[in-house]
Every structure is written in structure tokens, then in C-alpha cells.
N, C-alpha and C. Protein backbone atom coordinates (compact mmCIF):
# COMPACT_ATOMS: atom_id res chain seq x y z
N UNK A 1 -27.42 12.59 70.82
CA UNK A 1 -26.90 12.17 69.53
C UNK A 1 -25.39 12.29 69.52
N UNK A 2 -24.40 11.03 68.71
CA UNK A 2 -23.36 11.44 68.69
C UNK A 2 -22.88 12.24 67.67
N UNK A 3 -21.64 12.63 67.37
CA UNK A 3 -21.10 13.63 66.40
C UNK A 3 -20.54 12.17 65.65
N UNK A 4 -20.49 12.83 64.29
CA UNK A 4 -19.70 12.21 63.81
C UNK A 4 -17.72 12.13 63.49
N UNK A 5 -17.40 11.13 63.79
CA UNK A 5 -15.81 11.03 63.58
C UNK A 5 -14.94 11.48 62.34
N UNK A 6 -13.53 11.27 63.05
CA UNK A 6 -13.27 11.87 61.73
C UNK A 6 -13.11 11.20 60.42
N UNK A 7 -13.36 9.54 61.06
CA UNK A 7 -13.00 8.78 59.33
C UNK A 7 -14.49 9.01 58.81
N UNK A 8 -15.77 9.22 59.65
CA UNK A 8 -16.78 9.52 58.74
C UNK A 8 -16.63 10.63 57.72
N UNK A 9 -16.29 12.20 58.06
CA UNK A 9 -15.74 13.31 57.48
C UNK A 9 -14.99 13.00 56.51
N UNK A 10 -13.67 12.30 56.67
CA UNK A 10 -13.37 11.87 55.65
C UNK A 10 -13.87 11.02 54.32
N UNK A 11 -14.38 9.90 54.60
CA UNK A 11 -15.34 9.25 53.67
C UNK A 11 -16.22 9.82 53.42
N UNK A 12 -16.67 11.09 53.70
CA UNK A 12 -17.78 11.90 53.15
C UNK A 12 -16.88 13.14 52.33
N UNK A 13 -16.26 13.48 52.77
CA UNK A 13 -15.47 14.15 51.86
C UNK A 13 -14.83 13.61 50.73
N UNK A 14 -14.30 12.04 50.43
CA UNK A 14 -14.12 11.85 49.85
C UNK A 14 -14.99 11.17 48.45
N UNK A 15 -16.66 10.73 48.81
CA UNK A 15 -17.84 10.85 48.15
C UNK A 15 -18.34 12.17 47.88
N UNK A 16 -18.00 13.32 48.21
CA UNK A 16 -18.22 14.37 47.72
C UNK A 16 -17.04 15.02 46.48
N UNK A 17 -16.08 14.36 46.66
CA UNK A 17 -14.85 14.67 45.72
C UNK A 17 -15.56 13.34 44.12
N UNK A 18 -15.98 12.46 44.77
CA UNK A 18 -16.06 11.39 43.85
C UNK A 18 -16.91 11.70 42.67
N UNK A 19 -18.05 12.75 43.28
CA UNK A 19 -19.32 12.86 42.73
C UNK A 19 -18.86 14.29 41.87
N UNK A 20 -17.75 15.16 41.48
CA UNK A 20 -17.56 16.07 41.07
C UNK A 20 -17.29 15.63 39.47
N UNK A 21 -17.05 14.30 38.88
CA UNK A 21 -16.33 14.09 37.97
C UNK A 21 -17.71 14.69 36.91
N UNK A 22 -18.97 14.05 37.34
CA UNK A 22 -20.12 14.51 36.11
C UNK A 22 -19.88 16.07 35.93
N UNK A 23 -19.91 16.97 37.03
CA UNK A 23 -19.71 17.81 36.50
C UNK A 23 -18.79 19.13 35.55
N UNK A 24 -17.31 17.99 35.91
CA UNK A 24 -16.47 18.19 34.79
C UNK A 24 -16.68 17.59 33.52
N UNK A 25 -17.43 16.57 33.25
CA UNK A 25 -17.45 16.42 32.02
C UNK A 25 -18.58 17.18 31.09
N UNK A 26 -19.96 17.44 32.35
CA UNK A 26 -20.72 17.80 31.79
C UNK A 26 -20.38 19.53 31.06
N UNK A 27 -19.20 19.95 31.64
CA UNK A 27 -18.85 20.87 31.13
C UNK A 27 -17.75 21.20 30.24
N UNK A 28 -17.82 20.27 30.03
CA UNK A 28 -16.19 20.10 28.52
C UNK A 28 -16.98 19.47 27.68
N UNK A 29 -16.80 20.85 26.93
CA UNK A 29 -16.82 20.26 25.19
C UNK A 29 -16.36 19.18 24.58
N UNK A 30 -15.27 18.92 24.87
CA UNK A 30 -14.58 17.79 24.26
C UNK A 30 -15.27 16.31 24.50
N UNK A 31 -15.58 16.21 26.19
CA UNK A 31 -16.04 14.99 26.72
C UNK A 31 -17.85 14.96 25.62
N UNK A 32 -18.32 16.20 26.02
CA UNK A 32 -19.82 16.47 25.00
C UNK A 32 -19.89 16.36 23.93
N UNK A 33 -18.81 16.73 22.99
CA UNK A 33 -18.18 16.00 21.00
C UNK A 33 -18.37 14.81 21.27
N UNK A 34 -17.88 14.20 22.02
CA UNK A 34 -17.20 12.63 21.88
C UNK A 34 -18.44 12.09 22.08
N UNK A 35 -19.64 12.44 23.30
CA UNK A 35 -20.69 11.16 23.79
C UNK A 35 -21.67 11.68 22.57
N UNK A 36 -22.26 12.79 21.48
CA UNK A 36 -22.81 12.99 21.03
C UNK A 36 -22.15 12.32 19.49
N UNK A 37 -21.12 12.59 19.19
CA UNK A 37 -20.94 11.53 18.10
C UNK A 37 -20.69 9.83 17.80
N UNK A 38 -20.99 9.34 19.76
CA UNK A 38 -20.98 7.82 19.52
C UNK A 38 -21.90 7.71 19.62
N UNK A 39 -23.00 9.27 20.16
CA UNK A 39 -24.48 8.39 19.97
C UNK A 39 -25.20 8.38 18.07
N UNK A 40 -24.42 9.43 17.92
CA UNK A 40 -24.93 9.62 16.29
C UNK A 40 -23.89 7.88 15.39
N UNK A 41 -23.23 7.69 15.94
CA UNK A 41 -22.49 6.53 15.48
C UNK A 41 -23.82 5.24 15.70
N UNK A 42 -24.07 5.27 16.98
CA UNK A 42 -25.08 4.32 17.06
C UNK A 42 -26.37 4.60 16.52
N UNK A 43 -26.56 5.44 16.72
CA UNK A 43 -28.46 6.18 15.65
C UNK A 43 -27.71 5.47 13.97
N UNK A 44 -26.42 5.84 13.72
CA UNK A 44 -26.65 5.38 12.18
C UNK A 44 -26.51 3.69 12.48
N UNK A 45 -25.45 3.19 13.34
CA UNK A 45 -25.64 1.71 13.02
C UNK A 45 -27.25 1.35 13.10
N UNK A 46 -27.62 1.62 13.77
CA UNK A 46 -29.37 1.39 13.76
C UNK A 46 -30.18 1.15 12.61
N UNK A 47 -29.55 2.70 11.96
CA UNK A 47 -30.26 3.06 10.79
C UNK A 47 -29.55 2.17 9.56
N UNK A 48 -28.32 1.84 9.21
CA UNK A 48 -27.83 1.35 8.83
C UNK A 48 -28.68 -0.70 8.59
N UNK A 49 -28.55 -0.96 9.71
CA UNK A 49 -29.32 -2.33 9.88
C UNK A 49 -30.55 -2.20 9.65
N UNK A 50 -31.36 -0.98 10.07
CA UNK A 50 -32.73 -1.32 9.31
C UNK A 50 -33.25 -1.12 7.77
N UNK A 51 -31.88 -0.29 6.99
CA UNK A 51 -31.79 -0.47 5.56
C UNK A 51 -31.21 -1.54 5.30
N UNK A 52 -30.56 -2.13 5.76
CA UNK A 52 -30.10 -3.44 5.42
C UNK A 52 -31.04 -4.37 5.35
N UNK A 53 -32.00 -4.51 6.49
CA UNK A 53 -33.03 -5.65 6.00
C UNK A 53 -34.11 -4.76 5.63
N UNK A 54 -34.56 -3.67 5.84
CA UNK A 54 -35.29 -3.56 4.30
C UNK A 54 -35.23 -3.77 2.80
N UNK A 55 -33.90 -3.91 2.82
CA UNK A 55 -33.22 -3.89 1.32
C UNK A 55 -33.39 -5.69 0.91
N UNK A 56 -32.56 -6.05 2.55
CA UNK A 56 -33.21 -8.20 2.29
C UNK A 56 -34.10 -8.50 2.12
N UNK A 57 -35.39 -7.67 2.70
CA UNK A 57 -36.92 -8.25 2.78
C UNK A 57 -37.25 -7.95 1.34
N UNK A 58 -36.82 -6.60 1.12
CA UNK A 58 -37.68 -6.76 -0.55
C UNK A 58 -37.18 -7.54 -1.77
N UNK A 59 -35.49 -7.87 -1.24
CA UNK A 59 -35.08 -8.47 -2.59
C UNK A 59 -35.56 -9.74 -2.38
N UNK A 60 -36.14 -10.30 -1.11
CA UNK A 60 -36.71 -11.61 -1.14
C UNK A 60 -38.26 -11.84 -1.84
N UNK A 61 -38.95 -10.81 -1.17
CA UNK A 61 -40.17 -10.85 -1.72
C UNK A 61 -40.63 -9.61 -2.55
N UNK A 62 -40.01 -9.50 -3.29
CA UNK A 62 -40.39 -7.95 -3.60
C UNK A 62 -42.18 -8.43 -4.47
N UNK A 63 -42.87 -8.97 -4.06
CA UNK A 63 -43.99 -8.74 -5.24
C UNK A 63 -45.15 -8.69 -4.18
N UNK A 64 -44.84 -8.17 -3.25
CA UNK A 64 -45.27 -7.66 -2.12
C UNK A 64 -46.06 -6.77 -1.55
N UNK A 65 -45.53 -5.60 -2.41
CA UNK A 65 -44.68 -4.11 -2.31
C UNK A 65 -44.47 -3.89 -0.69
N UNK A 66 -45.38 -2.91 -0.43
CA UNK A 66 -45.25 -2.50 0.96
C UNK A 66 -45.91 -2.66 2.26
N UNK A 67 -45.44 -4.17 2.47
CA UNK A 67 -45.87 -4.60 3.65
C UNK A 67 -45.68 -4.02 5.21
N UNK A 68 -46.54 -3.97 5.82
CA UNK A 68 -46.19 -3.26 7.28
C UNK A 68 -44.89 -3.69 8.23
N UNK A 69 -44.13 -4.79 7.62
CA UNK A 69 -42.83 -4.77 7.85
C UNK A 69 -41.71 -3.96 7.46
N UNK A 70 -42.02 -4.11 6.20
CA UNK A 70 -41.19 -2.74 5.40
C UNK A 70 -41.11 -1.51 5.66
N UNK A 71 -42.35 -1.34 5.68
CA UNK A 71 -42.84 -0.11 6.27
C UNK A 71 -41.75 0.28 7.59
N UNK A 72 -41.96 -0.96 8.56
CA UNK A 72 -41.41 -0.33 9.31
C UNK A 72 -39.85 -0.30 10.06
N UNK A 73 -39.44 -1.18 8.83
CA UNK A 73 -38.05 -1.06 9.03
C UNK A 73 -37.67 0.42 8.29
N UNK A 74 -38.38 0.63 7.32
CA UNK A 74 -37.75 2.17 6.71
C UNK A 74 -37.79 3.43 7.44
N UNK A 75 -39.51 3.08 8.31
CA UNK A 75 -39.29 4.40 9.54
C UNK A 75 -38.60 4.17 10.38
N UNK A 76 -37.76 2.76 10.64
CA UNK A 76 -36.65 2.91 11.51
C UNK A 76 -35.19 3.61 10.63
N UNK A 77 -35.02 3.17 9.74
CA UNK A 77 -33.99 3.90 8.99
C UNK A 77 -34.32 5.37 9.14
N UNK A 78 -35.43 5.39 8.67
CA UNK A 78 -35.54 7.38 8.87
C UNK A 78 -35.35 8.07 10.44
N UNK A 79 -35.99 7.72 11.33
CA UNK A 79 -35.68 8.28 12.24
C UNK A 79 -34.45 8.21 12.72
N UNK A 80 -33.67 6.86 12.84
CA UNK A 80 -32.50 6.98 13.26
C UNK A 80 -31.49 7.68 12.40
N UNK A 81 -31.74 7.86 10.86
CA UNK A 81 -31.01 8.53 10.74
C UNK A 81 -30.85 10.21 10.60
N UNK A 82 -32.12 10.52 10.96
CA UNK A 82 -32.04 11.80 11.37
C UNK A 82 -31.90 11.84 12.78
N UNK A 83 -32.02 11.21 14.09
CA UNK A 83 -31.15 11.19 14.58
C UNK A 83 -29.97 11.27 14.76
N UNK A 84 -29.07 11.09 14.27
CA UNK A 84 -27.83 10.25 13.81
C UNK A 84 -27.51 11.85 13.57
N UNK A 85 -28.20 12.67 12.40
CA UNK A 85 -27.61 13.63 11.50
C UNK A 85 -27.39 15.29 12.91
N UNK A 86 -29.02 14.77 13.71
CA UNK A 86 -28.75 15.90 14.62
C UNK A 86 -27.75 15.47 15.53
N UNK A 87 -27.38 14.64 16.16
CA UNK A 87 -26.50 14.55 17.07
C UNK A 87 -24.83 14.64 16.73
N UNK A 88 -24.69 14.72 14.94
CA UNK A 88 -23.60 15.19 14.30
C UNK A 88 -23.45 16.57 14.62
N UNK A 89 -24.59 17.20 13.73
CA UNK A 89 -24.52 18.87 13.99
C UNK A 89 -25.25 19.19 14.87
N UNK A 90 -25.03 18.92 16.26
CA UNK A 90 -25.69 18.96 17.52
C UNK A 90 -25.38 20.89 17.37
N UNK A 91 -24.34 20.96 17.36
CA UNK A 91 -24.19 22.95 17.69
C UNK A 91 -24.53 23.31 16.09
N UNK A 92 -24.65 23.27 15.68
CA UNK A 92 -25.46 23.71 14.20
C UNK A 92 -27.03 24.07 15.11
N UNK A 93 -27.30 22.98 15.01
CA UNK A 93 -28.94 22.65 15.23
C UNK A 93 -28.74 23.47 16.58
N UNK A 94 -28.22 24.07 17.93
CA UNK A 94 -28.67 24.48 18.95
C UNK A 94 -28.24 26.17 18.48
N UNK A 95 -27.59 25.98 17.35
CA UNK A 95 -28.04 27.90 16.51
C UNK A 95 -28.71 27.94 15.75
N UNK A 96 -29.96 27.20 15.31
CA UNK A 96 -30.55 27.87 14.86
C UNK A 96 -31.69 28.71 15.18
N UNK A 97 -31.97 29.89 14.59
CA UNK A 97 -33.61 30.37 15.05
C UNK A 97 -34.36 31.01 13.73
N UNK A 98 -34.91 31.08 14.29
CA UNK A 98 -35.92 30.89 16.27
C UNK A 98 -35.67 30.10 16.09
N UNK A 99 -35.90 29.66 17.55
CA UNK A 99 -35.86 28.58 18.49
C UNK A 99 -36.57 27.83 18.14
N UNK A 100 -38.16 27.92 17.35
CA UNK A 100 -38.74 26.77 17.04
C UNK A 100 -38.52 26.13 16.49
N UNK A 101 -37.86 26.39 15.58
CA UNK A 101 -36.76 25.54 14.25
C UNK A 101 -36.31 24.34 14.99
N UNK A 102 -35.71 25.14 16.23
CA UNK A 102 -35.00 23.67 16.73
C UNK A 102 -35.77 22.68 16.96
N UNK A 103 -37.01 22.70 17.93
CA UNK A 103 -38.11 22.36 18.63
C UNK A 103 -38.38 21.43 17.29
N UNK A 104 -38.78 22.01 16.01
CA UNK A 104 -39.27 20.79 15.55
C UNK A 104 -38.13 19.95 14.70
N UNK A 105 -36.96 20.40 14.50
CA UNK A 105 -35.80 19.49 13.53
C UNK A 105 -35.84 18.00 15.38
N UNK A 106 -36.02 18.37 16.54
CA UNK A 106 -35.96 17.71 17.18
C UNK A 106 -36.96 16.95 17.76
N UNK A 107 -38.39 17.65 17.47
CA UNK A 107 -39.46 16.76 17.43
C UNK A 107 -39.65 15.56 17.09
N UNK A 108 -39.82 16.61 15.50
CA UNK A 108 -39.91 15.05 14.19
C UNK A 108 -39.86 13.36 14.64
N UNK A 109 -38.26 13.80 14.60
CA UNK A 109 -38.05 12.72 14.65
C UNK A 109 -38.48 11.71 15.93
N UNK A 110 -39.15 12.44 17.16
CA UNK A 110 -39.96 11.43 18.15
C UNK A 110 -41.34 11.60 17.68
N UNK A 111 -42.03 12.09 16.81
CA UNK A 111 -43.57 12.03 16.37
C UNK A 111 -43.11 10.45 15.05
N UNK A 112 -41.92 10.57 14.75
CA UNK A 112 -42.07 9.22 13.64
C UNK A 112 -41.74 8.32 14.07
N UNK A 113 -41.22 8.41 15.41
CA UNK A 113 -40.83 7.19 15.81
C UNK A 113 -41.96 6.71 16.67
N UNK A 114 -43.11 7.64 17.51
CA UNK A 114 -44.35 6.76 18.08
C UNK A 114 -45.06 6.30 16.97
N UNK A 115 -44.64 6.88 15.32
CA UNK A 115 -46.17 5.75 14.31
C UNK A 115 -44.72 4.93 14.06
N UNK A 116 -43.37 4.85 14.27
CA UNK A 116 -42.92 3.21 13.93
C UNK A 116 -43.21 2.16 14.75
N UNK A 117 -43.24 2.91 16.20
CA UNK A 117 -43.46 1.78 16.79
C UNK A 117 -45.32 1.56 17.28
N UNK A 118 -46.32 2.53 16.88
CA UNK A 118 -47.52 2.22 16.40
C UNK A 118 -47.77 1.23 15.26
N UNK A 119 -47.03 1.00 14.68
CA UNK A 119 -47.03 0.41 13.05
C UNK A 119 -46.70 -1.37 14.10
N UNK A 120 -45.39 -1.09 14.62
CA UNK A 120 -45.62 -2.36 15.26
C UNK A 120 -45.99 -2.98 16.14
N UNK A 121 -46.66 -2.07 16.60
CA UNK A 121 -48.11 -2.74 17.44
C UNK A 121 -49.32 -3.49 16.47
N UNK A 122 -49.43 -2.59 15.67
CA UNK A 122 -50.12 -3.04 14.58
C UNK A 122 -49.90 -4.05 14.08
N UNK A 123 -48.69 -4.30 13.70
CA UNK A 123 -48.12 -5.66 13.03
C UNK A 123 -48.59 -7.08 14.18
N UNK A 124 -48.29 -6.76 15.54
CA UNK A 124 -48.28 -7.52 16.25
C UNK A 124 -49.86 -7.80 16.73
N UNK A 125 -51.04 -6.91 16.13
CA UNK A 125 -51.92 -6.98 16.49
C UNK A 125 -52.38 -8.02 15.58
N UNK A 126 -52.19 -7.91 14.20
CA UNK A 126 -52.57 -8.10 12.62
C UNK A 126 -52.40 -9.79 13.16
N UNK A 127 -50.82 -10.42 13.80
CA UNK A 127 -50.35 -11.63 13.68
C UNK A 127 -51.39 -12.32 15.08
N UNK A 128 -51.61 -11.24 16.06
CA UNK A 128 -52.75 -12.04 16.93
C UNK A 128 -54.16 -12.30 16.70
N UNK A 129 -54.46 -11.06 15.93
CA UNK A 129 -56.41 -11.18 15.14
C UNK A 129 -56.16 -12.59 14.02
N UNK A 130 -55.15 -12.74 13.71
CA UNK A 130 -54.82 -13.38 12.28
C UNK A 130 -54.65 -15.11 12.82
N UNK A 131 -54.21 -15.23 14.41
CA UNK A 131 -53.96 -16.45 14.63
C UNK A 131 -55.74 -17.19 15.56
N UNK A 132 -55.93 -15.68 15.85
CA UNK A 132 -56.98 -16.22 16.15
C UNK A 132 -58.29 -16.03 15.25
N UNK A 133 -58.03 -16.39 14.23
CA UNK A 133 -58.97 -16.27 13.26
C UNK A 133 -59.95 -15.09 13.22
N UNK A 134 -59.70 -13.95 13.75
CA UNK A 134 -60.41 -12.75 14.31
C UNK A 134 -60.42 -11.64 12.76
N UNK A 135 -61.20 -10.95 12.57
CA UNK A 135 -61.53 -9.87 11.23
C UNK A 135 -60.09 -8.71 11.68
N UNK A 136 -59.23 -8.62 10.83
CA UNK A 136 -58.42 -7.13 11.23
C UNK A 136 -58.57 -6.52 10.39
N UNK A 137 -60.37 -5.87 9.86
CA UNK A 137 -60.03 -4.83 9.25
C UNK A 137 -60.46 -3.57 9.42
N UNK A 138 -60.98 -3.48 11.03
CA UNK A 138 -60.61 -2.18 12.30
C UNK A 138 -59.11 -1.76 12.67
N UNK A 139 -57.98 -2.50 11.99
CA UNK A 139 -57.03 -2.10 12.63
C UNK A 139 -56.06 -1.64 12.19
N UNK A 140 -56.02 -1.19 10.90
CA UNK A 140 -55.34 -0.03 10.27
C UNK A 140 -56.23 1.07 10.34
N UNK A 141 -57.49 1.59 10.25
CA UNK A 141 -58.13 2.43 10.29
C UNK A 141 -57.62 3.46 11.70
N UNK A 142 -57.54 2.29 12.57
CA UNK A 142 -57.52 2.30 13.89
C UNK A 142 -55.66 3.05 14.41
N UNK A 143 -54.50 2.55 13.51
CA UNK A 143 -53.58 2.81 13.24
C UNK A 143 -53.31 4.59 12.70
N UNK A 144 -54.63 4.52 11.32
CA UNK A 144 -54.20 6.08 11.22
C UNK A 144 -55.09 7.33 11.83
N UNK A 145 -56.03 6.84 12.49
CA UNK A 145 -56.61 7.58 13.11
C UNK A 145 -55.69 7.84 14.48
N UNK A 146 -55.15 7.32 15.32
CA UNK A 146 -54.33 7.39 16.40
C UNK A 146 -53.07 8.78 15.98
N UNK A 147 -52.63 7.73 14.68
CA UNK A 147 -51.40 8.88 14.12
C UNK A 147 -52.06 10.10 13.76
N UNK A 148 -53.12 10.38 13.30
CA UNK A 148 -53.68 11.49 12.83
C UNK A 148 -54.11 12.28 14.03
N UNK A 149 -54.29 12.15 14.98
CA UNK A 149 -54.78 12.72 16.40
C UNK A 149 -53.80 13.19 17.23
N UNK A 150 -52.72 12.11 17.01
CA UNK A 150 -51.57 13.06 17.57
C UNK A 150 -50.31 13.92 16.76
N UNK A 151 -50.54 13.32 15.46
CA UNK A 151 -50.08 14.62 14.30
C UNK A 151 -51.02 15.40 14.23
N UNK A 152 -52.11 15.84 14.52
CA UNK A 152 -53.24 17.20 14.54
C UNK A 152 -52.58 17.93 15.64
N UNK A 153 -52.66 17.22 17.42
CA UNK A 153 -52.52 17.90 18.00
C UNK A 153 -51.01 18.79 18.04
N UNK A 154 -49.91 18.07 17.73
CA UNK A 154 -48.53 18.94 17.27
C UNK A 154 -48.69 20.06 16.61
N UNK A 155 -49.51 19.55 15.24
CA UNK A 155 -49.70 20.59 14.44
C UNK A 155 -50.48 22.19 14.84
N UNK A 156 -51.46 21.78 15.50
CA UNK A 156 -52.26 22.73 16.85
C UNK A 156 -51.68 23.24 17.51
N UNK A 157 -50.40 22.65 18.46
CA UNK A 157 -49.88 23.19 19.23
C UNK A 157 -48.66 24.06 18.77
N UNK A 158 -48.10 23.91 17.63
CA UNK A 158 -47.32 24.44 16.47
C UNK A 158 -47.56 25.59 16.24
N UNK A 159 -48.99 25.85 15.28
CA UNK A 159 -49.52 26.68 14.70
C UNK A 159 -49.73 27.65 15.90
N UNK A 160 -50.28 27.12 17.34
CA UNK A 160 -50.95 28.16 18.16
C UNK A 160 -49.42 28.73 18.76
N UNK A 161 -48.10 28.38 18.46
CA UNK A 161 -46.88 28.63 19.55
C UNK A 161 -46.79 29.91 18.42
N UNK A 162 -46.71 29.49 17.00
CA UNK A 162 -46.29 30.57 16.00
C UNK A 162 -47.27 31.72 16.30
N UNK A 163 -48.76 31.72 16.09
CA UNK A 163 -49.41 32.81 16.23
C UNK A 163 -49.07 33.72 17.48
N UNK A 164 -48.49 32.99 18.91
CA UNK A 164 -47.93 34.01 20.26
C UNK A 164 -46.60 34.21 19.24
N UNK A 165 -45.97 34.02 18.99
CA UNK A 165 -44.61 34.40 18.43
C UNK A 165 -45.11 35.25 17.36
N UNK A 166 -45.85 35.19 16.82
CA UNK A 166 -46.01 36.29 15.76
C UNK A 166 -46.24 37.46 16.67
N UNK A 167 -47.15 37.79 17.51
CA UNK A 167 -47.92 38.47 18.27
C UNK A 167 -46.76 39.23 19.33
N UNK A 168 -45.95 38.56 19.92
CA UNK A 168 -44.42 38.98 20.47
C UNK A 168 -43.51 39.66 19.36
N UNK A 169 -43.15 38.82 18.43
CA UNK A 169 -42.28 39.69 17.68
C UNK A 169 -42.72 40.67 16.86
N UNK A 170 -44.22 40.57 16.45
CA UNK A 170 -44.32 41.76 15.19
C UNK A 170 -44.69 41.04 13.99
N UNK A 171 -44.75 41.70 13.40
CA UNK A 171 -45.17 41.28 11.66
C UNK A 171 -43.84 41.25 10.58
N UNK A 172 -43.03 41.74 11.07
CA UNK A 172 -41.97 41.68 10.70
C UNK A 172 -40.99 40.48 10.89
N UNK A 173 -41.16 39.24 11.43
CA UNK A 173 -40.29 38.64 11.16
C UNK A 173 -40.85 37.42 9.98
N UNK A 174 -39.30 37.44 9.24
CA UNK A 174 -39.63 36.95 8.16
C UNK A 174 -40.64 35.38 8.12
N UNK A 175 -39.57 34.54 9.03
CA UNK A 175 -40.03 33.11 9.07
C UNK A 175 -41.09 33.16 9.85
N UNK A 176 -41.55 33.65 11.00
CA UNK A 176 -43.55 33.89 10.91
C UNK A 176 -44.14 34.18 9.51
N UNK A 177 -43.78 34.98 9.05
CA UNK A 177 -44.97 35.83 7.58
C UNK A 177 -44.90 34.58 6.41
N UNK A 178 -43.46 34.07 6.38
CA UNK A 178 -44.22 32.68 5.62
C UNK A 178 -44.63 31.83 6.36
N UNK A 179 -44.21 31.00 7.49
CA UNK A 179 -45.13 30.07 8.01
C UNK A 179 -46.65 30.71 8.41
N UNK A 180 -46.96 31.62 8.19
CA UNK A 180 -48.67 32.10 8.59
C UNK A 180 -48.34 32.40 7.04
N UNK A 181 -48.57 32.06 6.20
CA UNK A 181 -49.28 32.11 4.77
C UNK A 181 -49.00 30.75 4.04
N UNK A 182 -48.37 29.89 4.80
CA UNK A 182 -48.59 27.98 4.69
C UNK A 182 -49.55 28.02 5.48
N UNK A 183 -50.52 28.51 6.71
CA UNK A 183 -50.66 27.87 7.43
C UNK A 183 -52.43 28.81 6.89
């Protein structure tokens, strides 16, 4: 086998210099402010446009009420904009505790966003049973039973994280002794 030369060494040294930049940024605050508030900039334009045409759709048809469009432009407004709100107070939200606090202010908002975009599956199911002259009225049932199975199991896995956390910390901490007397 041969050795390698020295312009290889070099060009490897200098892809090893290249590849250092992520980890300066990943470690400055400043560079981490900046990408977390253009993503909260974009979570609100999001959210922003999907109140916007929720607000068009109903002033067009408002005698409607709440069609599964609506519907699901508003759970796009909601999630993105709680998105939007954590990635503002990103260090707020990574003090709070316990820790589960965080776990679910950061959940949430991906448990509402699989029934928005369940909702538009649904929609898209409703416009294919509907073109093909097919019965859709298995398929909202079908809609909240899905959401209900995987909002049970959160809730399950929730309740069972609090009861080890109760069991670790004691009886004494406050936010266990009320969440185990909601629960």
C-alpha cells in the first residue's frame, strides 16, 4: 500500500478545518438566538396565513359553520403558533420544571399537529368516497377514534411517567400532589 502525500494531508487537513464551523455555531448563543427566532418568525408566518384564510373561508361562507376545512386551517394556526411562542422563549421553556413541563409544552404541539394533518387525510378521503359516489359515514368515526388512541396512549404514558416521579421524589412535591388529584 502506498502512503499518502503531502497535498493529500493537506486537503484533509483542510476538510477537517472546514467541518469545525458547525461546531462553533452550535455553540454560540448568539448564532442559536438568531436560527430559533427565524424559525419562530416562520412558525408565525405559517400561523399567520392559516388565520388569514380561515378568516377568508368564513367570511365567504360563513353559513357553514365548521367545516373540516376550517377546522383545519385553525389547527394550523394553533400549532404553529405555539410553535412560534416556544421557539421565542426557547430558554424560558428549557427552565422550566420538572422537566415534564417541558416534555409536554413541547409535545402538544406535535400530538395537534398529527389530528391536523389526520383531519386532512380525512378531508381528502371525504373528496375521494364523495367522487366516487362511495358512503363516508365510517370516516369521521374513523378520524376520532385514531385521535383518541393516540391521545389515550400520551395520556397513559404521562400519567404512568408522573406516578415513577412521584415514587422518586416523594409526596412532597407540589406539582405531582396536584397532578395525582386531576388525575
Amino acid at each position: 500500500m502506498e502512503g499518502y502525500g503531502v497535498d493529500e494531508a493537506v486537503i484533509a487537513l483542510k476538510l477537517k478545518d472546514a467541518s469545525n464551523w458547525w461546531h462553533d455555531i452550535n455553540e454560540s448563543t448568539l448564532w442559536q438566538d438568531r436560527i430559533f427566532h427565524i424559525l419562530a418568525a416562520l412558525y408565525g408566518l405559517v400561523a399567520a396565513v392559516a388565520l388569514v384564510q380561515l378568516i377568508r373561508i368564513q367570511l365567504r361562507v360563513p353559513e357553514y359553520g365548521w367545516t373540516t376545512q376550517k377546522v383545519f386551517h385553525f389547527l394550523n394556526f394553533l400549532v404553529n403558533g405555539v410553535r412560534g411562542f416556544v421557539f421565542v422563549f426557547r430558554r424560558d421553556v428549557q427552565n422550566l420544571h420538572p422537566e415534564i413541563v417541558q416534555h409536554i409544552l413541547l409535545d402538544m404541539p406535535s400530538l395537534a399537529f398529527f389530528t391536523t394533518y389526520a383531519l386532512l387525510v380525512l378531508f381528502w378521503a371525504e373528496i375521494y368516497y364523495q367522487a366516487r359516489a362511495v358512503s363516508t359515514d365510517g370516516l369521521r368515526p374513523s378520524f376520532f377514534t385514531i385521535n383518541a388512541v393516540v391521545y389515550t396512549i400520551q395520556l397513559t404514558y404521562l400519567a404512568n411517567f408522573l406516578q415513577i416521579m412521584n415514587v422518586y421524589l416523594g409526596e412532597g412535591c407540589q406539582i405531582l400532589t396536584v397532578i395525582d388529584t386531576l388525575l
